[in-house]
Protein backbone atom coordinates (compact mmCIF):
# COMPACT_ATOMS: atom_id res chain seq x y z
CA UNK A 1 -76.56 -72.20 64.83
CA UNK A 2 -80.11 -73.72 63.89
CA UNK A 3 -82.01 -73.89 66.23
CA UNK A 4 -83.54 -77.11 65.68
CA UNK A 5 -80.06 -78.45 65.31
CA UNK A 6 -79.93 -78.56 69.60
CA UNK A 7 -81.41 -81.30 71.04
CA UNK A 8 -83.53 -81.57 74.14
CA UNK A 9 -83.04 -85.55 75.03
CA UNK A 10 -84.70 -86.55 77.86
CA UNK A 11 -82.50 -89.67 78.69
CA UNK A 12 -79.77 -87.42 79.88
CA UNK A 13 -81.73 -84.93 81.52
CA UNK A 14 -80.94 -85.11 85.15
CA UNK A 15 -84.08 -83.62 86.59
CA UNK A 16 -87.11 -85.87 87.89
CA UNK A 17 -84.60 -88.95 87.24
CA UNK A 18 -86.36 -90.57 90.41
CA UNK A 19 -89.23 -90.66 88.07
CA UNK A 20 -88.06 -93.76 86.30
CA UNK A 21 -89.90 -92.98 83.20
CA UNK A 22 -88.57 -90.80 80.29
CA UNK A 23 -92.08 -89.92 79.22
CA UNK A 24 -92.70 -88.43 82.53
CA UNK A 25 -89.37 -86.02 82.01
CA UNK A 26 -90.11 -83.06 81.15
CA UNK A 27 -89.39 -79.23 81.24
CA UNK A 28 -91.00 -76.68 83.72
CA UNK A 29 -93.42 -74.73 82.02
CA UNK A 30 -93.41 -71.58 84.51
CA UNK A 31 -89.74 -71.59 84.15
CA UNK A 32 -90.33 -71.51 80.15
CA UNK A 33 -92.87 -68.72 80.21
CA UNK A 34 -90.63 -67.17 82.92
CA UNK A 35 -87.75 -67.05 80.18
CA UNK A 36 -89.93 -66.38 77.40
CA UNK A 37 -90.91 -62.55 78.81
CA UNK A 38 -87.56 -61.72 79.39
CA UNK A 39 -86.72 -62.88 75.83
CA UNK A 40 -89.68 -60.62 74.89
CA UNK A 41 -88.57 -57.41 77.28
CA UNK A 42 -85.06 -57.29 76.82
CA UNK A 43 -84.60 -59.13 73.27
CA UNK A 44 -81.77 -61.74 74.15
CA UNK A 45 -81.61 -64.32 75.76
CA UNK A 46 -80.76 -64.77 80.10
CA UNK A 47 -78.72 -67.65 79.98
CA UNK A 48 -76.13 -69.47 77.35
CA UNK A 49 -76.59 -73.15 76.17
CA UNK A 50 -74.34 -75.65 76.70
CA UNK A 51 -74.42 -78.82 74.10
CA UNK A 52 -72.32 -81.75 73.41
CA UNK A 53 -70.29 -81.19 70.24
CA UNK A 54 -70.68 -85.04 69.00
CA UNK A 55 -74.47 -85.50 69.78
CA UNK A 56 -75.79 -82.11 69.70
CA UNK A 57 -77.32 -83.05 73.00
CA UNK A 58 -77.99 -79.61 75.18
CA UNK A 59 -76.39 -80.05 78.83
CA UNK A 60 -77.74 -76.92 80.21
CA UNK A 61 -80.12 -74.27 78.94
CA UNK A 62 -82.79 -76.50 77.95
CA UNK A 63 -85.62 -74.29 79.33
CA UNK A 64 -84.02 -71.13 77.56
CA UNK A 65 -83.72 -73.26 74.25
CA UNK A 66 -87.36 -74.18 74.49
CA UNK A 67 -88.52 -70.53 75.14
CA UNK A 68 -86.53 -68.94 72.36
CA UNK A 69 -87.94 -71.70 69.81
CA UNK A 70 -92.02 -70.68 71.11
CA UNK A 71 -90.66 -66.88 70.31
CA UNK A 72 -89.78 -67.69 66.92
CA UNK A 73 -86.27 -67.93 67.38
CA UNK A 74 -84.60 -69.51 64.30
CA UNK A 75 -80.97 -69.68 65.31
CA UNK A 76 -78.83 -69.16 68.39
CA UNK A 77 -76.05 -66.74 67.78
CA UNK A 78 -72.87 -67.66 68.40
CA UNK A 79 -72.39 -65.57 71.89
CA UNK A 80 -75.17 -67.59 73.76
CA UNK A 81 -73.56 -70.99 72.65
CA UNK A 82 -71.00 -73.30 74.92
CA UNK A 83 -69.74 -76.03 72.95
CA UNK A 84 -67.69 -79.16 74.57
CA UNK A 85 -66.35 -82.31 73.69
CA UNK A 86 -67.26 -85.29 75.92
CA UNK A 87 -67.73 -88.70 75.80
CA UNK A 88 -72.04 -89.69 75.62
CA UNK A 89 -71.27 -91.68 78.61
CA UNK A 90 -70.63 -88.69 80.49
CA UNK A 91 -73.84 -86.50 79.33
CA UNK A 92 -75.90 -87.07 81.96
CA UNK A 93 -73.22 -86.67 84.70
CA UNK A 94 -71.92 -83.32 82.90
CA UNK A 95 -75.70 -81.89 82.49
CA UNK A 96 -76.50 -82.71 86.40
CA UNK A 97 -73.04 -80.75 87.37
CA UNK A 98 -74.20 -77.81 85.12
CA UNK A 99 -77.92 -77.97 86.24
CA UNK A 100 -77.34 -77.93 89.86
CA UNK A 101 -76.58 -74.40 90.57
CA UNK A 102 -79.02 -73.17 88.45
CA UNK A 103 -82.16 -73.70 90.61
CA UNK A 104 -82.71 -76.15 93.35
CA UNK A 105 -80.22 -78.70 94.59
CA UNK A 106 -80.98 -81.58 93.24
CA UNK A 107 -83.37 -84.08 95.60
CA UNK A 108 -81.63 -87.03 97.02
CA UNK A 109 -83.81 -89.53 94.96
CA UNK A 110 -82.78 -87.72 91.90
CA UNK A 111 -79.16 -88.22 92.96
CA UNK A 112 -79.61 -91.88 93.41
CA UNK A 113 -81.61 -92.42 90.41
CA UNK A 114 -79.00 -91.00 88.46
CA UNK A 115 -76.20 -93.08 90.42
CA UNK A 116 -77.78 -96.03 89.84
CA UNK A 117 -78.14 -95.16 85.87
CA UNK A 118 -74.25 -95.08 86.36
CA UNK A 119 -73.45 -97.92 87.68
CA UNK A 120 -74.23 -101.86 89.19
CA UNK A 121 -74.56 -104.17 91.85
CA UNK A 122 -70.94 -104.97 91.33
CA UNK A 123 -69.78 -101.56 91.94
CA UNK A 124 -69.02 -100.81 87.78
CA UNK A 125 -69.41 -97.41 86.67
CA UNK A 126 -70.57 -96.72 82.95
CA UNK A 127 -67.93 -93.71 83.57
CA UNK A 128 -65.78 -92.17 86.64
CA UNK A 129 -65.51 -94.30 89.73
CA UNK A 130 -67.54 -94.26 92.53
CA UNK A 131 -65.35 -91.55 94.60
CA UNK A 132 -65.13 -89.10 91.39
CA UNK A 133 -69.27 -89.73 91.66
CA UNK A 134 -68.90 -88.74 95.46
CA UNK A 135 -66.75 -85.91 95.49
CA UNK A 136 -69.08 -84.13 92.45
CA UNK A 137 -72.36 -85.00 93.54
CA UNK A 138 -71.24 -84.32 97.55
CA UNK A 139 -72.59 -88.03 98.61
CA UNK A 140 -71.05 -89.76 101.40
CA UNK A 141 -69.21 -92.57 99.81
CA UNK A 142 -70.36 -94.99 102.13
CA UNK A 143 -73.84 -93.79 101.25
CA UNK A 144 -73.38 -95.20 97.73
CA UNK A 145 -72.08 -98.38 98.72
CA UNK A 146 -75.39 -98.49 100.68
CA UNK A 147 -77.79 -97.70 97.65
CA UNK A 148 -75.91 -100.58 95.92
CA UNK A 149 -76.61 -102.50 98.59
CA UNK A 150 -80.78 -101.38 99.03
CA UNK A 151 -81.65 -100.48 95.62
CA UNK A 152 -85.34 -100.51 96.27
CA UNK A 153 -84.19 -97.60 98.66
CA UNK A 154 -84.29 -99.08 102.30
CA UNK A 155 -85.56 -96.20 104.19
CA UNK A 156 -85.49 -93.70 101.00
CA UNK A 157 -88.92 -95.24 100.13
CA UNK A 158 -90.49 -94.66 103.48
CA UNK A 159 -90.58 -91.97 105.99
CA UNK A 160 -89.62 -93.89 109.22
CA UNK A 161 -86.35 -91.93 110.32
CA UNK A 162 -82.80 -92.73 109.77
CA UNK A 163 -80.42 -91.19 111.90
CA UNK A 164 -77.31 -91.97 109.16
CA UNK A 165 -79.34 -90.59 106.67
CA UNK A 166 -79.75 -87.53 107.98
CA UNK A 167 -76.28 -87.70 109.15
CA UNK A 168 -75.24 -88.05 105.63
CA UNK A 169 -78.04 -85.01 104.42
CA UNK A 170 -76.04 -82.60 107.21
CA UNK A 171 -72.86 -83.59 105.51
CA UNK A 172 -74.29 -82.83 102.11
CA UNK A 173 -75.45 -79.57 103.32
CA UNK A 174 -71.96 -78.07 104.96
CA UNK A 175 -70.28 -79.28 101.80
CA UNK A 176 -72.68 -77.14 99.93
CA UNK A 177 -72.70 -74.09 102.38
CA UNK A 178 -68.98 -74.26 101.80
CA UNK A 179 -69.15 -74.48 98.02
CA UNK A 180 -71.37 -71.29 98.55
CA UNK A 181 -69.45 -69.07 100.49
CA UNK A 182 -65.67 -70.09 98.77
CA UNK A 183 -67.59 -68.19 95.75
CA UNK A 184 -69.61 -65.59 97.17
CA UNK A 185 -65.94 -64.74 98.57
CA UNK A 186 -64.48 -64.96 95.13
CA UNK A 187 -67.76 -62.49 93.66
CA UNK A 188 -66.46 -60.05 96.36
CA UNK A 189 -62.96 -60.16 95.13
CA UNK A 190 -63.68 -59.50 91.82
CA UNK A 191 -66.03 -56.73 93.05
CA UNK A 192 -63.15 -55.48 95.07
CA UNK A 193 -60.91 -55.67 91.75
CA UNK A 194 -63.62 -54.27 89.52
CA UNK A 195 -64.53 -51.04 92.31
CA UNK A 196 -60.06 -50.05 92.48
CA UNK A 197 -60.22 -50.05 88.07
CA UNK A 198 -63.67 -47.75 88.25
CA UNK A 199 -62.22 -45.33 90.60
CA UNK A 200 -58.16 -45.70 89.29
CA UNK A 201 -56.42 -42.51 88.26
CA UNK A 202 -57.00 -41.58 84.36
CA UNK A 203 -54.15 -39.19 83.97
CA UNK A 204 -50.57 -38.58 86.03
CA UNK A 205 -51.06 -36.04 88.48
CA UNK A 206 -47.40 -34.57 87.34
CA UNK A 207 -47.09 -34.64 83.32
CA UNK A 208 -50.36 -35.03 82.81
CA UNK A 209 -49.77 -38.12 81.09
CA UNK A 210 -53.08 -40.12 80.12
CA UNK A 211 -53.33 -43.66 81.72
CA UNK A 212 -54.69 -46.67 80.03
């Protein structure tokens, strides 16, 4: 695909969302150059790109799209490429699913200022409902009915303690340690799986038979 045919648009990009303005959003440069030499050493590219079939929007891989056009890059063969099909509602919510595991958890402002891009005072969602919003995003759902609530943040603004807050930050954080175990016990599965084909028998001991 053309290159230029992928589209970084900063109204969906989940990151710095807490900075209000879309001016202000933009990518990380280390991470850029960071991508660019290992396009340079190894000649291909670290990650695929995820885009939005109807918009052309990229959900994730916006950093590795970036670095592969300042290489020269023309197209994007086929092989690094994840199309889907969603609704432009759902961009933003998609591209913060997809972005989150790929560096740092995502800040609780950033959360909020995307929650609050989603939906109103009167508890109306652009798209999803506010427990699909909790389950994915691992908020509290009583902590979004508070946001709604204090917009201006309450105590997210300030730093005077809030002992529900951080009750709600140490339920964020189990929920995520469990995420992260369930697959680093699914990576040694597949290890498990991958160590029994390596070492499996190539021919039958009695007829000599070759295996597949």
């Amino acid at each position: 695909m053309d290159i230029n045919k992928l589209v970084f648009e900063k109204q969906i990009y989940p990151r710095h969302r807490d900075l209000h303005l879309d001016n202000e959003i933009k990518l990380n440069v280390e991470n850029v150059e960071r991508i660019r030499d290992y396009i340079t050493m190894h000649k291909k590219l670290p990650h695929k790109i995820t885009y939005n079939k109807p918009t052309h929007h990229i959900l994730d891989g916006n950093h590795t799209w970036e670095a592969a056009k300042e290489e020269g890059w023309k197209d994007i063969p086929k092989e690094y490429l994840v199309e889907v099909d969603i609704p432009i509602e759902k961009e933003m919510w998609v591209a913060a699913q997809l972005n989150a595991p790929n560096a740092l958890t995502f800040s609780r402002n950033e959360v909020k200022a995307i929650f609050m891009l989603y939906c109103d005072k009167n508890e109306r969602m652009k798209y999803g409902t506010l427990k699909e919003f909790s389950q994915d995003f691992t908020i509290p759902y009583e902590t979004l009915r508070t946001w709604l609530k204090f917009p201006e943040g309450r105590q997210d603004s300030v730093h005077e303690p809030n002992s529900k807050d951080e009750g709600d930050d140490k339920e964020r954080i189990k929920e995520l340690e469990k995420q992260l175990r369930e697959a680093c016990q699914k990576i040694e599965a597949l290890e498990e799986i991958a160590i029994k084909w390596e070492n499996r028998p190539t021919q039958c001991p009695k007829c000599k038979t070759v295996l597949i």
